[in-house]
Protein backbone atom coordinates (compact mmCIF):
# COMPACT_ATOMS: atom_id res chain seq x y z
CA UNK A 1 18.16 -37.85 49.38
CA UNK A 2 16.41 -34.65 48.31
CA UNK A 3 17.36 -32.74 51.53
CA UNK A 4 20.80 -33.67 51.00
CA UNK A 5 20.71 -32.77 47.39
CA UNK A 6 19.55 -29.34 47.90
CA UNK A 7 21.90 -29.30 50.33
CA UNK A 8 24.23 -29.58 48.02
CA UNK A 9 22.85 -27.48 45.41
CA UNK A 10 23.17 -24.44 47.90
CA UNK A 11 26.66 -25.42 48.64
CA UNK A 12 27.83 -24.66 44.79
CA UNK A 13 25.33 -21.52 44.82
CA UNK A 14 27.34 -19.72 47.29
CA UNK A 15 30.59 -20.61 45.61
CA UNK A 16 31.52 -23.87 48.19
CA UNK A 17 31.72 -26.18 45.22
CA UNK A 18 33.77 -28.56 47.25
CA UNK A 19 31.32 -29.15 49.61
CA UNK A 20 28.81 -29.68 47.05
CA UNK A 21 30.54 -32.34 45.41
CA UNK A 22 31.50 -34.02 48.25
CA UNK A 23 28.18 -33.77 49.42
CA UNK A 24 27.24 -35.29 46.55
CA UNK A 25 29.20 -38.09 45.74
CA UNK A 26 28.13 -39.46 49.31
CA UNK A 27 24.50 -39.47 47.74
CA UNK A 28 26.00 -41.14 44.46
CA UNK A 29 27.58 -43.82 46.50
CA UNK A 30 24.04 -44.26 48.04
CA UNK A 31 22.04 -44.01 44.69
CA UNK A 32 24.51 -44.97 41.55
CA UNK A 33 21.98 -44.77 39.22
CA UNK A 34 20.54 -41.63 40.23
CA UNK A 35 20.65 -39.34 36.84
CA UNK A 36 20.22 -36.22 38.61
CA UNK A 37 22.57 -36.73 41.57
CA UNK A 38 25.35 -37.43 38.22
CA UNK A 39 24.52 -34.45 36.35
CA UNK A 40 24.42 -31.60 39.68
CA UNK A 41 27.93 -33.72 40.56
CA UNK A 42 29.35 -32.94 36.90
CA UNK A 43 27.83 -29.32 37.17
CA UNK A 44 29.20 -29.06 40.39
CA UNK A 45 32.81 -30.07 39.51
CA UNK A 46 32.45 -28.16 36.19
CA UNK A 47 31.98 -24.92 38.47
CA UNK A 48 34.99 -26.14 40.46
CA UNK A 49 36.50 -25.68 37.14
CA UNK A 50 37.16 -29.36 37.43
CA UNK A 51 36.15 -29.60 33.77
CA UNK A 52 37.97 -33.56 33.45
CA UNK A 53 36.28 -35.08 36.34
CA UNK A 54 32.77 -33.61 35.45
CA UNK A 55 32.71 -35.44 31.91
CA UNK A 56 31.77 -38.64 33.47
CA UNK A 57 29.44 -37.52 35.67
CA UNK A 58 27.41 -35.92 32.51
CA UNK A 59 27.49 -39.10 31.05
CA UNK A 60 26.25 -41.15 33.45
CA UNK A 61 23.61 -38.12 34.04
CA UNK A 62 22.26 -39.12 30.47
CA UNK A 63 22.73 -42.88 30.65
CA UNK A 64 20.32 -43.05 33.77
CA UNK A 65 18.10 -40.50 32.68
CA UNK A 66 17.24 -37.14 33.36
CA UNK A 67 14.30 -35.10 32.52
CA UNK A 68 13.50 -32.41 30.10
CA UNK A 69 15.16 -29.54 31.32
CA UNK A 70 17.97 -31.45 33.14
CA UNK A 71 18.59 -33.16 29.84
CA UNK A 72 19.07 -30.11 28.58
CA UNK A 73 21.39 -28.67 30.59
CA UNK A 74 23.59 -32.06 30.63
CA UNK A 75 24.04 -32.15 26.80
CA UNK A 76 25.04 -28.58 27.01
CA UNK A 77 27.33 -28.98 29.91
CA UNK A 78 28.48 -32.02 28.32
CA UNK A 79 29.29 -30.44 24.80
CA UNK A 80 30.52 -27.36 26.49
CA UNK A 81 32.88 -29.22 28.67
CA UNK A 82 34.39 -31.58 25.58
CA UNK A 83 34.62 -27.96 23.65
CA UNK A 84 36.72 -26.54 26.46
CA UNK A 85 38.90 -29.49 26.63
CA UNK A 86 39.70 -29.12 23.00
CA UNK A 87 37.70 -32.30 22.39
CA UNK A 88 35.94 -30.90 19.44
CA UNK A 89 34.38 -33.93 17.46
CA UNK A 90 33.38 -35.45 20.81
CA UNK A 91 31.86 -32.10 21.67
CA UNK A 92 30.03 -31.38 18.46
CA UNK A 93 28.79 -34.99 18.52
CA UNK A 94 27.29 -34.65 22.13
CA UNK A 95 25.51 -31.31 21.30
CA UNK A 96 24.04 -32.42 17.84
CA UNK A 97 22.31 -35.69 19.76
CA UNK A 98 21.07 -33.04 22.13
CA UNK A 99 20.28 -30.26 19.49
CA UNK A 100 18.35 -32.76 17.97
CA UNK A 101 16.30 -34.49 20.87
CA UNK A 102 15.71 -30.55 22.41
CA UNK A 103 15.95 -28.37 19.72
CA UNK A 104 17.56 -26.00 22.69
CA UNK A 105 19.05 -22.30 21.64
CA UNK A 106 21.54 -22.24 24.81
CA UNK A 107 23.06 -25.50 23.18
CA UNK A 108 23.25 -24.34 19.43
CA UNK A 109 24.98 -21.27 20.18
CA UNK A 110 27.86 -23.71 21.70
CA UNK A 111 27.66 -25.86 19.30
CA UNK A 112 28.58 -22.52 16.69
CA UNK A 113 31.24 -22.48 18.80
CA UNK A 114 32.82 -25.93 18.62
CA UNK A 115 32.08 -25.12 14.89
CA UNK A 116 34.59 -22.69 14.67
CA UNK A 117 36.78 -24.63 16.46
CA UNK A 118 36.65 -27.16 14.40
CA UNK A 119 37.05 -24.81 11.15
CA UNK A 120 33.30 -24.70 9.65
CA UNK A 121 32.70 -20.68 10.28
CA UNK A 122 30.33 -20.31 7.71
CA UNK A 123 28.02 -22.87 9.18
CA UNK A 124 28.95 -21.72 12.97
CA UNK A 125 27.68 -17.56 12.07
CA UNK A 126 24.72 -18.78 9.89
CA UNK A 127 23.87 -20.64 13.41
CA UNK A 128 24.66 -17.69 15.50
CA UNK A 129 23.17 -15.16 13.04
CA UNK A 130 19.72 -17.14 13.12
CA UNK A 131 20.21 -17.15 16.86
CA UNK A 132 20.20 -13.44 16.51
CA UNK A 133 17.34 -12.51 14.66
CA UNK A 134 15.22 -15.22 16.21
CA UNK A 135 15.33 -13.95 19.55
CA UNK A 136 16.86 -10.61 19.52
CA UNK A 137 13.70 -7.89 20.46
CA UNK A 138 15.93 -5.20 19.63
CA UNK A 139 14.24 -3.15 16.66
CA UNK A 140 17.15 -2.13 15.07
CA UNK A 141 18.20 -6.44 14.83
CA UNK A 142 14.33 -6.91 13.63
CA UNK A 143 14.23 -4.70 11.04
CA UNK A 144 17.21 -6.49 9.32
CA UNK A 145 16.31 -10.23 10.37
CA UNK A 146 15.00 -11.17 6.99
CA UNK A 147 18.16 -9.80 4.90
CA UNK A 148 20.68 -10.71 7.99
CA UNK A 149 19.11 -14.47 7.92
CA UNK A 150 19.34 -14.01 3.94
CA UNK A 151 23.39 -13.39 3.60
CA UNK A 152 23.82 -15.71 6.73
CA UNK A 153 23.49 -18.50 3.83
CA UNK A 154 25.91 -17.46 2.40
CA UNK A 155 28.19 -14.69 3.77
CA UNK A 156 30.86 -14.84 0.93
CA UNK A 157 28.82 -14.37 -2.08
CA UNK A 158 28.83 -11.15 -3.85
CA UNK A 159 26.87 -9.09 -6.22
């Protein structure tokens, strides 16, 4: 199985995304309850831009369990992928489960973004703007964090 997978895993990297999935969807068949054949098949068909099909695939990813990092990147892919299908509440539901089991900053900058499209801006830049000063090393962006994380609270009150 893990020659095969890598296998297929080299297939997507050099853009023959139809070879990964099928590729891996053979394994699937073999191993059905394989979490980590589920979620490269959904990544795979997500960067067929097969956004529909890779949905259930991410869920069955997280139903048979993944670890850490590949957790990570299946709530993200997950959320991302509901997002992009204009499946907002679905989307902000899947990344707040995984915002809350990972804590990951890759998934709460989408999540700011299904925010928006769901209408909550304030909360969606006070999100992004934290984002910012948390990991930005630019000195210009540091020497501002405290005030920009300040007014992120709150962006339409004046003095």
């Amino acid at each position: 199985m893990e020659d095969a997978m890598k296998k297929a895993i080299e297939a997507r990297r050099s853009g023959n995304t139809g070879e990964s999935i099928r590729i891996l969807i053979e394994l699937i068949a073999q191993y059905p309850d394989s979490g980590i054949l589920h979620y490269q098949c959904a990544w795979s068909h997500d960067a067929s831009g097969l956004e529909e099909e890779a949905v259930e695939y991410y869920e069955k990813a997280l139903k048979y369990g993944l670890d850490e990092e590949e957790s990570i990147g299946a709530y993200t892919g997950l959320g991302s992928t509901y997002r992009a299908l204009g499946k907002y509440e679905k989307s902000k539901e899947v990344l707040e489960e995984g915002i809350e089991r990972h804590g990951d900053r890759a998934m709460t900058v989408f999540y700011s973004m299904t925010l928006y499209n769901l209408g909550e801006s304030k909360k969606a830049m006070e999100l992004l703007l934290g984002q910012l000063c948390d990991t930005s090393s630019d000195e210009s962006i540091q020497s501002y964090a405290t005030p920009i994380k300040y007014y992120s609270l709150d962006l339409d009150r004046t003095w």
